[in-house]
PDB file of N, CA and C in Angstrom:
ATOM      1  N   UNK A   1      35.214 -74.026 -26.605  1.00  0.00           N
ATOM      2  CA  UNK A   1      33.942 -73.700 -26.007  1.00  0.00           C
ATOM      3  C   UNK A   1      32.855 -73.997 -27.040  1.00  0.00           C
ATOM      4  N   UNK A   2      31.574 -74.704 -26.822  1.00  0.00           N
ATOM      5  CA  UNK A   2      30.721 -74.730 -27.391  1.00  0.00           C
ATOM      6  C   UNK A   2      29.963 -73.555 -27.276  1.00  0.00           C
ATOM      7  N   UNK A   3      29.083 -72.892 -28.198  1.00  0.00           N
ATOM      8  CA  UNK A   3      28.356 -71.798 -27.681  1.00  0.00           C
ATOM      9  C   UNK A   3      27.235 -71.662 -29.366  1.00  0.00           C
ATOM     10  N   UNK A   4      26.107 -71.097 -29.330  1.00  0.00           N
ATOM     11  CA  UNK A   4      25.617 -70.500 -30.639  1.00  0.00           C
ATOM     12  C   UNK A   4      25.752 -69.047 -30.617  1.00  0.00           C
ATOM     13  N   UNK A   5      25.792 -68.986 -31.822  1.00  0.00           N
ATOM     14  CA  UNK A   5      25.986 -67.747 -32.548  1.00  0.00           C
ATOM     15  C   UNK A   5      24.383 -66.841 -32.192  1.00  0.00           C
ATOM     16  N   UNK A   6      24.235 -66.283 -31.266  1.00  0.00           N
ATOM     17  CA  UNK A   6      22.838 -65.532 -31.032  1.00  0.00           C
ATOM     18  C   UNK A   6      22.393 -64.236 -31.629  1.00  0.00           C
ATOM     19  N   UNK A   7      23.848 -63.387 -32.199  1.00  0.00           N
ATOM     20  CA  UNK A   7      23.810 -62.127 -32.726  1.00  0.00           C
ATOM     21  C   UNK A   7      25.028 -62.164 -33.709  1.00  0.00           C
ATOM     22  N   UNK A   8      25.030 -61.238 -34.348  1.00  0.00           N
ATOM     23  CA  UNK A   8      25.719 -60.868 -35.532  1.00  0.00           C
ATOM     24  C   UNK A   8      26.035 -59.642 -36.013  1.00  0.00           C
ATOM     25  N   UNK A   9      27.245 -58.980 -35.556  1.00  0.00           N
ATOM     26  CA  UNK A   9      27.461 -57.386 -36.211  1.00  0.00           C
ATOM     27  C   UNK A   9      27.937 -56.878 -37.554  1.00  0.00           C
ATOM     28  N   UNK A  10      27.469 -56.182 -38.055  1.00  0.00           N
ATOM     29  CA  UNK A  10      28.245 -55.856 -39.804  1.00  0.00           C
ATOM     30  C   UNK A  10      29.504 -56.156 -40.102  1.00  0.00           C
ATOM     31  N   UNK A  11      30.312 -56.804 -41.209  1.00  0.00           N
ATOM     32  CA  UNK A  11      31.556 -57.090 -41.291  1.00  0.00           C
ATOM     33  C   UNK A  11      32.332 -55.446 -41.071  1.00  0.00           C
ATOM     34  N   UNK A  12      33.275 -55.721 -40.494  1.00  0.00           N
ATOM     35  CA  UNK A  12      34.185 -54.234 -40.714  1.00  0.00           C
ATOM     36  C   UNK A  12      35.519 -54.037 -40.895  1.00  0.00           C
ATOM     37  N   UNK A  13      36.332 -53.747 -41.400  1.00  0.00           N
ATOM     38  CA  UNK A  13      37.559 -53.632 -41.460  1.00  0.00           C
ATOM     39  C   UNK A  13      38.855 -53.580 -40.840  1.00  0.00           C
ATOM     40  N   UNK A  14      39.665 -53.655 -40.648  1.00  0.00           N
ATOM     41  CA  UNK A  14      41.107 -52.975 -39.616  1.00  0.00           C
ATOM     42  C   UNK A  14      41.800 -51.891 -40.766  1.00  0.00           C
ATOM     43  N   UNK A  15      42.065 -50.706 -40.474  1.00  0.00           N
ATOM     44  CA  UNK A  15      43.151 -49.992 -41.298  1.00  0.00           C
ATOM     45  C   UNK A  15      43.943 -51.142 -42.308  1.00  0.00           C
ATOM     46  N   UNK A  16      44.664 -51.874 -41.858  1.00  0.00           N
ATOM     47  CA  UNK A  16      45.014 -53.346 -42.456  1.00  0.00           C
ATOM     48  C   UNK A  16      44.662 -53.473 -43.590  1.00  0.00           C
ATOM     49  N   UNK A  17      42.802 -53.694 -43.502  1.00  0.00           N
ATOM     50  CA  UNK A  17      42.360 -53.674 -44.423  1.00  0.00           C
ATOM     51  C   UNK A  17      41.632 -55.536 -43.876  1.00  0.00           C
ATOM     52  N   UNK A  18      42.227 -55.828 -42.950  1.00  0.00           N
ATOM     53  CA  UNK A  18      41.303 -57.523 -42.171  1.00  0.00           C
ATOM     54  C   UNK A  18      40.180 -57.290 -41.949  1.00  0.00           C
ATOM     55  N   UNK A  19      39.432 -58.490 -42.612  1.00  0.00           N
ATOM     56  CA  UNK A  19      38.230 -58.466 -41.917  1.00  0.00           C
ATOM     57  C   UNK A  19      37.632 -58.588 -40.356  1.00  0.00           C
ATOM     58  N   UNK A  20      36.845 -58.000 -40.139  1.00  0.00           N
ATOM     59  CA  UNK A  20      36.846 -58.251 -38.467  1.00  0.00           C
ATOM     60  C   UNK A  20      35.027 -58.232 -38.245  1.00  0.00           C
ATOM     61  N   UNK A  21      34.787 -59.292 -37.521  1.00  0.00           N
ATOM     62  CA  UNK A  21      33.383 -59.801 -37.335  1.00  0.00           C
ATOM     63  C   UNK A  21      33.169 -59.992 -35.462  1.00  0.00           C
ATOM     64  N   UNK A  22      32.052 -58.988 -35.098  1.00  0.00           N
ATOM     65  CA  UNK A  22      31.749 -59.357 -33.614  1.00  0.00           C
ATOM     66  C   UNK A  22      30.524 -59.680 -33.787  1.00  0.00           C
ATOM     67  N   UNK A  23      30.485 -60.998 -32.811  1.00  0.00           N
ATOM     68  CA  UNK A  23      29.211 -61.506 -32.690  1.00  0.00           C
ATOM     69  C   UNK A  23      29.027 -61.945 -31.020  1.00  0.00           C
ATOM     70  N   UNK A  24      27.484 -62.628 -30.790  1.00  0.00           N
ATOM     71  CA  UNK A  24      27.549 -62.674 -29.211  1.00  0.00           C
ATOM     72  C   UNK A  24      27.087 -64.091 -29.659  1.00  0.00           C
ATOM     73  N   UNK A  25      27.644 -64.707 -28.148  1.00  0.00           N
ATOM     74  CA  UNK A  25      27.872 -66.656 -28.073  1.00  0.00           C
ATOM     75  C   UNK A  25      27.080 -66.499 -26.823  1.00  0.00           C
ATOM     76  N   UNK A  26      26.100 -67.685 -26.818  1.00  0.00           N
ATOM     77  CA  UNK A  26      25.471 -68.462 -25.855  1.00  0.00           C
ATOM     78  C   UNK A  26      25.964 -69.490 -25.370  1.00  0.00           C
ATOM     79  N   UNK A  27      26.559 -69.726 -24.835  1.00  0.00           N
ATOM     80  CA  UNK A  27      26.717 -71.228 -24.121  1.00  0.00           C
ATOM     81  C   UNK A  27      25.437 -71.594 -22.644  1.00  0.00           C
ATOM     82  N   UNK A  28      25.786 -73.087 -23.076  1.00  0.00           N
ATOM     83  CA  UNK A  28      24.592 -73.657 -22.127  1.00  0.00           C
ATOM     84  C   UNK A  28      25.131 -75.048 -21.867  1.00  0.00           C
ATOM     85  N   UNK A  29      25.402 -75.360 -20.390  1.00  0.00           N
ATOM     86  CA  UNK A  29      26.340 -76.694 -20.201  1.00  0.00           C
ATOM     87  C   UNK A  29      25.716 -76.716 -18.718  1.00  0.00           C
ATOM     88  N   UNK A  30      26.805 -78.275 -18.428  1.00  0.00           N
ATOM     89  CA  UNK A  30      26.160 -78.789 -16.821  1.00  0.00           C
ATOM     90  C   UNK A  30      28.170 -79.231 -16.536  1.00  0.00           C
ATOM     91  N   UNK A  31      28.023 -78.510 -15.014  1.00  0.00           N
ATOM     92  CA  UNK A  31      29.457 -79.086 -14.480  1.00  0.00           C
ATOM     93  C   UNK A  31      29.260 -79.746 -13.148  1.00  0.00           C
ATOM     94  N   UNK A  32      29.926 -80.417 -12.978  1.00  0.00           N
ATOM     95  CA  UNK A  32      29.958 -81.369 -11.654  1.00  0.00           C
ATOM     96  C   UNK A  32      30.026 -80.297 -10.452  1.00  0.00           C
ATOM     97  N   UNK A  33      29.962 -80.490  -9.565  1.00  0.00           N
ATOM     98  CA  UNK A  33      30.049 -79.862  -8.344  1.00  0.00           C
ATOM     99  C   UNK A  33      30.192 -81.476  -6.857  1.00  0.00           C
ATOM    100  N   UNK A  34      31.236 -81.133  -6.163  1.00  0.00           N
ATOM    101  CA  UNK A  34      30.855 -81.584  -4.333  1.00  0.00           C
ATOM    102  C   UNK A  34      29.250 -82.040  -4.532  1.00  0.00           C
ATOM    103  N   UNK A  35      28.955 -82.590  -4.901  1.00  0.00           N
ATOM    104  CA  UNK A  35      27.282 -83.332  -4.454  1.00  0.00           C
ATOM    105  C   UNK A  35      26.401 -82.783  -5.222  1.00  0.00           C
ATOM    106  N   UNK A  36      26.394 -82.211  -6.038  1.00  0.00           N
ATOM    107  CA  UNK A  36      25.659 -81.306  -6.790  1.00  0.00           C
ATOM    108  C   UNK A  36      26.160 -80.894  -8.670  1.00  0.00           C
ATOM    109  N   UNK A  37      24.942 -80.797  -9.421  1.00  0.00           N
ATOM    110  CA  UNK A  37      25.467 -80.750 -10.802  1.00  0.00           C
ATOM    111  C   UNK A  37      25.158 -79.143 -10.756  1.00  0.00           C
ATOM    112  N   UNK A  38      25.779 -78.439 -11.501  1.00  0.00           N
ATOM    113  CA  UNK A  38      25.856 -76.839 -11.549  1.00  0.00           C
ATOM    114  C   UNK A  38      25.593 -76.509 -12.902  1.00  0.00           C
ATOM    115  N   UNK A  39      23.674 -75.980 -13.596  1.00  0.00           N
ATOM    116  CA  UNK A  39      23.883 -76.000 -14.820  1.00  0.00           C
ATOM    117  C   UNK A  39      24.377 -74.180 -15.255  1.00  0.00           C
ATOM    118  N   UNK A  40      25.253 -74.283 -16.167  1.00  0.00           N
ATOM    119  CA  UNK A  40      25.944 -72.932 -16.602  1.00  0.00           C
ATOM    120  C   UNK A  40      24.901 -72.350 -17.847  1.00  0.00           C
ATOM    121  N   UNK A  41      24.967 -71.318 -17.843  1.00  0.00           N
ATOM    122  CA  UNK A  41      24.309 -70.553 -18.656  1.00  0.00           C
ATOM    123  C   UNK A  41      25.025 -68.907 -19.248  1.00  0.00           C
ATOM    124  N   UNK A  42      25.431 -68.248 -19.969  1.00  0.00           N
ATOM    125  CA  UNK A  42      26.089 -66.692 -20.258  1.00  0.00           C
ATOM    126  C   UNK A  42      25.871 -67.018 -21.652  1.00  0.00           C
ATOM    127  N   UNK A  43      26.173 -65.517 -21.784  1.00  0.00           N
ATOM    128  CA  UNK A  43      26.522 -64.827 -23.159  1.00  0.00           C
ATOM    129  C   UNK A  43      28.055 -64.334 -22.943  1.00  0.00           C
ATOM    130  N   UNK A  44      28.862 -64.585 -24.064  1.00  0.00           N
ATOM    131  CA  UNK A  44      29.821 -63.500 -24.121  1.00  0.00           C
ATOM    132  C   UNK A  44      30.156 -63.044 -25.955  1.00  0.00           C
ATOM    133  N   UNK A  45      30.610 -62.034 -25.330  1.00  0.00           N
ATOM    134  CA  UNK A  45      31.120 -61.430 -26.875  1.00  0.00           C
ATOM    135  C   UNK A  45      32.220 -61.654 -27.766  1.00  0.00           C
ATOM    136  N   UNK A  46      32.015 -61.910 -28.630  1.00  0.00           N
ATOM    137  CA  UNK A  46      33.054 -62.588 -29.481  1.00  0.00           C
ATOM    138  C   UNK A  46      33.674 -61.825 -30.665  1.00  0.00           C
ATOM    139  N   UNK A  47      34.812 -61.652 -31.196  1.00  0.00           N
ATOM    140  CA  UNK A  47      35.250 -61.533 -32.487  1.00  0.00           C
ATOM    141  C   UNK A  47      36.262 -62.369 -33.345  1.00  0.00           C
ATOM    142  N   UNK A  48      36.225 -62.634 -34.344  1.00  0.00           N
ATOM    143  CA  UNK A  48      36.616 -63.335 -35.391  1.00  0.00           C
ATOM    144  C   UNK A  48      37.573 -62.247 -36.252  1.00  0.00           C
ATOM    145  N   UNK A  49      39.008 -62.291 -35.994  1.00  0.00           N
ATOM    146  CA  UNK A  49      39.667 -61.460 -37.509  1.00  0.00           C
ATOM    147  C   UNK A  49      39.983 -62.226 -38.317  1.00  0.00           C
ATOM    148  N   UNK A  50      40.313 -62.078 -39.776  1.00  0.00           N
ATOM    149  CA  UNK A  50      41.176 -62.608 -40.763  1.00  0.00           C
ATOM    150  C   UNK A  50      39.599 -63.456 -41.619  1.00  0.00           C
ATOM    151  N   UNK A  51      40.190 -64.731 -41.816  1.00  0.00           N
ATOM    152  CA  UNK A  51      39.579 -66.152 -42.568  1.00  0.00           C
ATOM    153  C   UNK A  51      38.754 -66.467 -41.850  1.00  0.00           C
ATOM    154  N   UNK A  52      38.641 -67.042 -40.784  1.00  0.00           N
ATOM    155  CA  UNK A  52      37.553 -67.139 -39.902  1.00  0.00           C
ATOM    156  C   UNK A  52      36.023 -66.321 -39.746  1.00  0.00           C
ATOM    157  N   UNK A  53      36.131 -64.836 -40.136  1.00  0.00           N
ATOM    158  CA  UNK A  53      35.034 -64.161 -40.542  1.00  0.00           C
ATOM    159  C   UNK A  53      34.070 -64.824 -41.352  1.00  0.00           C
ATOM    160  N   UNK A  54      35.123 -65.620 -42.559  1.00  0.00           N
ATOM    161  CA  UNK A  54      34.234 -65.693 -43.623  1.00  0.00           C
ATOM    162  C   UNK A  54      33.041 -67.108 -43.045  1.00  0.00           C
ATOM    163  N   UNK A  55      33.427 -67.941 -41.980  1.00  0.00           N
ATOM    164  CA  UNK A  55      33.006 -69.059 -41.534  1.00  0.00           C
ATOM    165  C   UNK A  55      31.361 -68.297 -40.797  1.00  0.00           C
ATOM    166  N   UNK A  56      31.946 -67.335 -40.019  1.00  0.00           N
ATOM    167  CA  UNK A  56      30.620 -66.773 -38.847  1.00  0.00           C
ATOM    168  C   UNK A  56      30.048 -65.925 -39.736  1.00  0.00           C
ATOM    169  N   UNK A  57      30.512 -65.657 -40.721  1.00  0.00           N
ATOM    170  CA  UNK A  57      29.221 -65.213 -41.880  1.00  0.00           C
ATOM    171  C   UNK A  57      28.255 -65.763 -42.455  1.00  0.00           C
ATOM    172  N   UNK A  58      28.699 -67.103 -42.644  1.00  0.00           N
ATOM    173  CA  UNK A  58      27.495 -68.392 -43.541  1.00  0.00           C
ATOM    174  C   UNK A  58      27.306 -68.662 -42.616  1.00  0.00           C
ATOM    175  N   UNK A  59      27.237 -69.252 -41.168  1.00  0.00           N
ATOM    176  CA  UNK A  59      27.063 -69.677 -40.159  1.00  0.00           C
ATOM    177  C   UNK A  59      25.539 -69.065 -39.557  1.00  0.00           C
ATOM    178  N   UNK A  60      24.457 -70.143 -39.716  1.00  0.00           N
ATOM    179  CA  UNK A  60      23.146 -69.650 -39.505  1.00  0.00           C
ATOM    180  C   UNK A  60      23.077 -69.145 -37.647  1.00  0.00           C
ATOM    181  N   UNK A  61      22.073 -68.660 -37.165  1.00  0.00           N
ATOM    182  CA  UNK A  61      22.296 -68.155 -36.817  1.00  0.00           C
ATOM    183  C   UNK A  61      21.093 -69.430 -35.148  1.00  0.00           C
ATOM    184  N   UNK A  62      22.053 -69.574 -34.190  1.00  0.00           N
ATOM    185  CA  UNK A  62      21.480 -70.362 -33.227  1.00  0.00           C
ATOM    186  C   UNK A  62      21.608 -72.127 -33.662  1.00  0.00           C
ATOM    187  N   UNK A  63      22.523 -72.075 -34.289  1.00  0.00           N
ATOM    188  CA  UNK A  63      23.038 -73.504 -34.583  1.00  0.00           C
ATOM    189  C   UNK A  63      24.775 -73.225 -33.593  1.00  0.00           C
ATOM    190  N   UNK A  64      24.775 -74.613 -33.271  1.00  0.00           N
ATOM    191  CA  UNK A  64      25.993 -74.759 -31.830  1.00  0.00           C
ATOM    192  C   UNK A  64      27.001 -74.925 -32.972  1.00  0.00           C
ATOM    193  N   UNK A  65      28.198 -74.517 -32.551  1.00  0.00           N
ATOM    194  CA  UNK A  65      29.567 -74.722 -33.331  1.00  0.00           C
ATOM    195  C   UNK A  65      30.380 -75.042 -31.859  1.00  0.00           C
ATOM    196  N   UNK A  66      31.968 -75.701 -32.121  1.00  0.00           N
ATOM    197  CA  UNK A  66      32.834 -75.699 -31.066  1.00  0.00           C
ATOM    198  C   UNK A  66      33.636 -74.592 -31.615  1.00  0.00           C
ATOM    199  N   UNK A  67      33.897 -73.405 -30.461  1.00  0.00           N
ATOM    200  CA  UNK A  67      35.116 -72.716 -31.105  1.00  0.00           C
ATOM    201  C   UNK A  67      36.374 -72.825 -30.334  1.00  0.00           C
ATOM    202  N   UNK A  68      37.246 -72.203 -30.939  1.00  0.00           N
ATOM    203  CA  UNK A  68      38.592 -71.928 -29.925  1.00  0.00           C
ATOM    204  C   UNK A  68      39.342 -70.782 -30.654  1.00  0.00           C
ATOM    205  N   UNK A  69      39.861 -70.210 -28.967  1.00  0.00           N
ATOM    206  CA  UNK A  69      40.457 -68.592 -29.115  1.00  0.00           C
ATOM    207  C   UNK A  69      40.963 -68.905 -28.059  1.00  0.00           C
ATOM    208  N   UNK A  70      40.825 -67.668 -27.331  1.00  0.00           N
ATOM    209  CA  UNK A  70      41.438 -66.766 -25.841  1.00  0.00           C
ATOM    210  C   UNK A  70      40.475 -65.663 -25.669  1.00  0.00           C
ATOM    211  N   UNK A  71      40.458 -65.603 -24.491  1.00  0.00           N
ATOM    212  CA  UNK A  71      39.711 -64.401 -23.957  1.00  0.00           C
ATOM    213  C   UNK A  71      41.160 -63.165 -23.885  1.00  0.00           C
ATOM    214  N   UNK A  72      40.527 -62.051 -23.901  1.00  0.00           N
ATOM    215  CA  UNK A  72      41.401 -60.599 -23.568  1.00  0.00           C
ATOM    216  C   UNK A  72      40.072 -59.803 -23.341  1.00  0.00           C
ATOM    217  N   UNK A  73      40.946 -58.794 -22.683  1.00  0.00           N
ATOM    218  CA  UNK A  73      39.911 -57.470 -22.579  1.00  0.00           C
ATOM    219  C   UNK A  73      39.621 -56.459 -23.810  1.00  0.00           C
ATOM    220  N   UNK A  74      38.456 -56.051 -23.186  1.00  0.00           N
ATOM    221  CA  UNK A  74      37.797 -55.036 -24.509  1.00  0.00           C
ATOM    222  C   UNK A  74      38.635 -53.538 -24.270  1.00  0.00           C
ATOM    223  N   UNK A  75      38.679 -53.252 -25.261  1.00  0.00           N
ATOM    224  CA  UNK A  75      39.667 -52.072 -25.617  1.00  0.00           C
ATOM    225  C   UNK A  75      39.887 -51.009 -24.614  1.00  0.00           C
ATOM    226  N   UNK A  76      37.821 -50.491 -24.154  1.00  0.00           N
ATOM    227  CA  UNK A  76      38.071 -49.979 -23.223  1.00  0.00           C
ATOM    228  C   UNK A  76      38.165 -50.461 -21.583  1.00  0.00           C
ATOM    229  N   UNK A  77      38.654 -51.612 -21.839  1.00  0.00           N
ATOM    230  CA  UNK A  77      39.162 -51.899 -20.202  1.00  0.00           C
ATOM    231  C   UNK A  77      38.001 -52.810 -19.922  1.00  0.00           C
ATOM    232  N   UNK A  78      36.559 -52.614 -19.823  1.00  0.00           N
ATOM    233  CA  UNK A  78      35.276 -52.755 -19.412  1.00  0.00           C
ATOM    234  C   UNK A  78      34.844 -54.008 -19.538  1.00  0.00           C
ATOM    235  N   UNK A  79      35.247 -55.240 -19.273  1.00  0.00           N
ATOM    236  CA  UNK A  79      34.205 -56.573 -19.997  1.00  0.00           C
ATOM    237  C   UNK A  79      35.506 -57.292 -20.437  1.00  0.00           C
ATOM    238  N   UNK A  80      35.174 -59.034 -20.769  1.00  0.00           N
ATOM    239  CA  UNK A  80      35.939 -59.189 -21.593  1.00  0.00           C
ATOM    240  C   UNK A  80      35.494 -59.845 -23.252  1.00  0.00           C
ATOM    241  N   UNK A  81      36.137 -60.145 -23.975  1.00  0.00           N
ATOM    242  CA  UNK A  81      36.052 -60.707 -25.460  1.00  0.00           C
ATOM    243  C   UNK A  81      36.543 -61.903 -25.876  1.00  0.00           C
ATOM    244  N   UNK A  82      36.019 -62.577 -26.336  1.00  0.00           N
ATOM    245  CA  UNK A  82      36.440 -64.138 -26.672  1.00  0.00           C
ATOM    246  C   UNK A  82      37.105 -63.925 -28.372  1.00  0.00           C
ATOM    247  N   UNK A  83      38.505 -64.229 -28.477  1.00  0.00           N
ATOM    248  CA  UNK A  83      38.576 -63.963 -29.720  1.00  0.00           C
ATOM    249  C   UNK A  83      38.565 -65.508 -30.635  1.00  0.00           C
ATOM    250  N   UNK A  84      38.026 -65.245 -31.291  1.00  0.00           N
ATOM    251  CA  UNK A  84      37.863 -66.693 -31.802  1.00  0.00           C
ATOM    252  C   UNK A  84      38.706 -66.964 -33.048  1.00  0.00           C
ATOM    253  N   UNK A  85      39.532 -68.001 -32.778  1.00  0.00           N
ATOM    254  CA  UNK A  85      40.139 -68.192 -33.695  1.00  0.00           C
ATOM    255  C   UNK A  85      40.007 -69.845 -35.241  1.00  0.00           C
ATOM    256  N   UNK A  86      39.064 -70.432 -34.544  1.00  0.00           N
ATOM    257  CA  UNK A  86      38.505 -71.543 -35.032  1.00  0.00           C
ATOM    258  C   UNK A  86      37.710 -71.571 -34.676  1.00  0.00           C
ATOM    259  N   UNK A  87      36.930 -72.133 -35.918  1.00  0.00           N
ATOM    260  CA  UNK A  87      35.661 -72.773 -35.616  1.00  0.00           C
ATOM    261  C   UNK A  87      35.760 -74.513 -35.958  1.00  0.00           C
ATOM    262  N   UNK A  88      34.746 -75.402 -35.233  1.00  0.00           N
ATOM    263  CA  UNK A  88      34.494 -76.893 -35.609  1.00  0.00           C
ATOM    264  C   UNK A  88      33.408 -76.971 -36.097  1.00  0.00           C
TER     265      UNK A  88
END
């Protein structure tokens, strides 16, 4: 997914002792449609554990990166989370 980095939350820990970084992604794209172009627009929420933190830390802030993860749900059930596991 392409998306920018629009927000940025304090680094924080796991018991572990991993770093763990949530931030919120913009994406902004155009998809085909039956006769029609469909332009996309959201936010979703993102986190980064491990090595990857250290990337969305220097990572200015509204500059596009490609990432890749998986989505899962947020802890409490409510929404979901993009976990990001690379960045390009």
């Amino acid at each position: 997914m392409t998306a920018r980095i629009v927000e940025r939350a304090a680094l924080r820990f796991t018991p572990a002792g991993l770093p763990v970084l949530d931030v919120s992604l913009r994406h902004e794209s155009e998809a085909s449609q039956p006769g029609s172009v469909r332009k996309l627009a959201f936010e979703i929420r993102g986190r980064a554990i491990g090595a990857v933190t250290e990337v969305l830390q220097r990572a200015e802030l509204g500059v596009e990166f490609s990432f890749a993860g998986f989505l899962g749900s947020q802890r409490n059930g409510r929404g979901i989370v993009f976990h990001i596991q690379t960045i390009v």
